[in-house]
Protein backbone atom coordinates (compact mmCIF):
# COMPACT_ATOMS: atom_id res chain seq x y z
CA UNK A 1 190.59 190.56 -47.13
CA UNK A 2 187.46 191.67 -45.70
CA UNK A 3 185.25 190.38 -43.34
CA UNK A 4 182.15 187.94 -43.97
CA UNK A 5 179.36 187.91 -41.55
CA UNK A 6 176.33 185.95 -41.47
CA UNK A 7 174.86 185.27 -38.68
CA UNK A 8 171.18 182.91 -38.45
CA UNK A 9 168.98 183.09 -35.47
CA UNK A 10 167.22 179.64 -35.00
CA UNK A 11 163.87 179.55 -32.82
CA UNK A 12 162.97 175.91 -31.65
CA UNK A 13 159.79 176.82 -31.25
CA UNK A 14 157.20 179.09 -29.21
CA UNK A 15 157.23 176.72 -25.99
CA UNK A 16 161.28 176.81 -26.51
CA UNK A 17 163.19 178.75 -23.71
CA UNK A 18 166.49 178.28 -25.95
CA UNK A 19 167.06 180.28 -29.01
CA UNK A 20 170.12 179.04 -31.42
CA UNK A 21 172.58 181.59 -33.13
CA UNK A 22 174.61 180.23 -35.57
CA UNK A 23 177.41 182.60 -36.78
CA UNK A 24 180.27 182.30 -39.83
CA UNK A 25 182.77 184.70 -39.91
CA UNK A 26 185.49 184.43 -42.50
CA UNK A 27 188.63 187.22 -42.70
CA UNK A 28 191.93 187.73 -41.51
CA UNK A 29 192.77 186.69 -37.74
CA UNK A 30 192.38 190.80 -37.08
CA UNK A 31 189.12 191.00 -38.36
CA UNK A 32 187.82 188.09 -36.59
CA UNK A 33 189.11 188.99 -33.24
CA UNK A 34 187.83 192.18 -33.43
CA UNK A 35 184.45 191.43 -34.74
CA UNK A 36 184.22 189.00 -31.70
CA UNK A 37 185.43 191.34 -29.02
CA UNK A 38 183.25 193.89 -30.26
CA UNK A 39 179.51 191.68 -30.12
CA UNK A 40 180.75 189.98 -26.29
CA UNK A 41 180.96 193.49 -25.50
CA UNK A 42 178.05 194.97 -26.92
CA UNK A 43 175.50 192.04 -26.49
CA UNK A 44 176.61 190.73 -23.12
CA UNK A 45 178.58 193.96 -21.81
CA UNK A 46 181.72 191.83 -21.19
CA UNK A 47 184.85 194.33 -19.99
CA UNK A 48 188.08 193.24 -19.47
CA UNK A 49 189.62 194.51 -16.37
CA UNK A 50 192.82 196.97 -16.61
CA UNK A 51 195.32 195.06 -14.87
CA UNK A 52 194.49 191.33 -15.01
CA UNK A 53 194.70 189.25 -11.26
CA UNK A 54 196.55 186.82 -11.94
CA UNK A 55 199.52 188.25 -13.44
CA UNK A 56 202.02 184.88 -13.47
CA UNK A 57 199.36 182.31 -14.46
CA UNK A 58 198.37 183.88 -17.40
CA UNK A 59 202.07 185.45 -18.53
CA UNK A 60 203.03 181.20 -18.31
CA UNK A 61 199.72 180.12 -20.30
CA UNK A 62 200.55 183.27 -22.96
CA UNK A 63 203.90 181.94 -23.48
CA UNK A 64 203.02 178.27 -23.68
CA UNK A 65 200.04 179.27 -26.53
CA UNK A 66 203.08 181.14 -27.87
CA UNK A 67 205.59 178.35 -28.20
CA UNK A 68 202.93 175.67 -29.08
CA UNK A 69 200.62 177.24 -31.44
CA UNK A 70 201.08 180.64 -33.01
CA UNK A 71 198.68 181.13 -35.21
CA UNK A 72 196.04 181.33 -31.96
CA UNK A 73 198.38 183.70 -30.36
CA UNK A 74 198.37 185.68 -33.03
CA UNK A 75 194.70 185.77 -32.88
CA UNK A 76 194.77 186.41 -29.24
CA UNK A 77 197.42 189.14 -28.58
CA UNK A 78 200.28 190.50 -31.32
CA UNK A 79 197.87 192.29 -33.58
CA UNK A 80 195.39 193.00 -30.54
CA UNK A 81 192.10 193.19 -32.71
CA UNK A 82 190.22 192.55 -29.32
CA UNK A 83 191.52 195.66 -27.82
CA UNK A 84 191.14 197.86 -30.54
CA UNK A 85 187.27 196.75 -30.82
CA UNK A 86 186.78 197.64 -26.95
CA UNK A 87 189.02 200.51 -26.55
CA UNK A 88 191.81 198.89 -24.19
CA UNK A 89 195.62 199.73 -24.44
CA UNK A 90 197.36 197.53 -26.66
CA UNK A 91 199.93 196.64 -24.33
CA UNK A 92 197.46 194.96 -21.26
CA UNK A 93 198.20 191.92 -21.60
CA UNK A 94 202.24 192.24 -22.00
C-alpha cells in the first residue's frame, strides 16, 4: 500500500495570527509513522534523545499500550517507522 498525502493550509485571514493545517494521510501503520516522524523533525526540529530519562515509567506505559491495544503499539514501536525516518537505532526504546 502506498502512502496518501494531502495536506491543506487554511489562512483565517490577514489580521489572523493562527494559520490551520489540515493533513490526511492514509497507508500502512509504517508509512504513517514514518511520514509523521519525519515532518516533527523537519518542520519543528524535534530529536528524540538517545537514552530516554525515565527508563521505568515509560517501559510500564509501553507494556500497558502493549497488552491493551496493539494495533497503536504497533504503530509506535515493533516496526519502528519513527526511527527509521530520523535515523535512531531501532532498538531505543527496548
Amino acid at each position: 500500500m502506498s502512502l496518501y498525502v494531502n495536506e491543506q493550509q487554511l489562512s483565517l485571514g490577514t489580521d489572523s495570527f493562527m494559520t490551520v493545517r489540515h493533513l490526511t494521510l492514509k497507508g500502512s501503520n509504517y508509512e504513517l509513522g514514518q511520514h509523521l516522524a519525519a515532518m516533527a523533525h523537519t518542520r519543528y526540529n524535534i530529536h528524540v534523545p538517545s537514552k530516554p530519562q525515565q527508563a521505568l515509567p515509560n517501559r510500564c506505559q509501553r507494556n500497558y499500550i502493549l497488552d491493551h491495544y496493539p494495533l497503536y503499539y504497533e504503530r509506535m514501536v515493533k516496526q519502528a517507522s519513527a526511527s527509521s525516518a530520523i535515523s535512531l537505532p531501532e532498538k531505543i526504546y527496548s
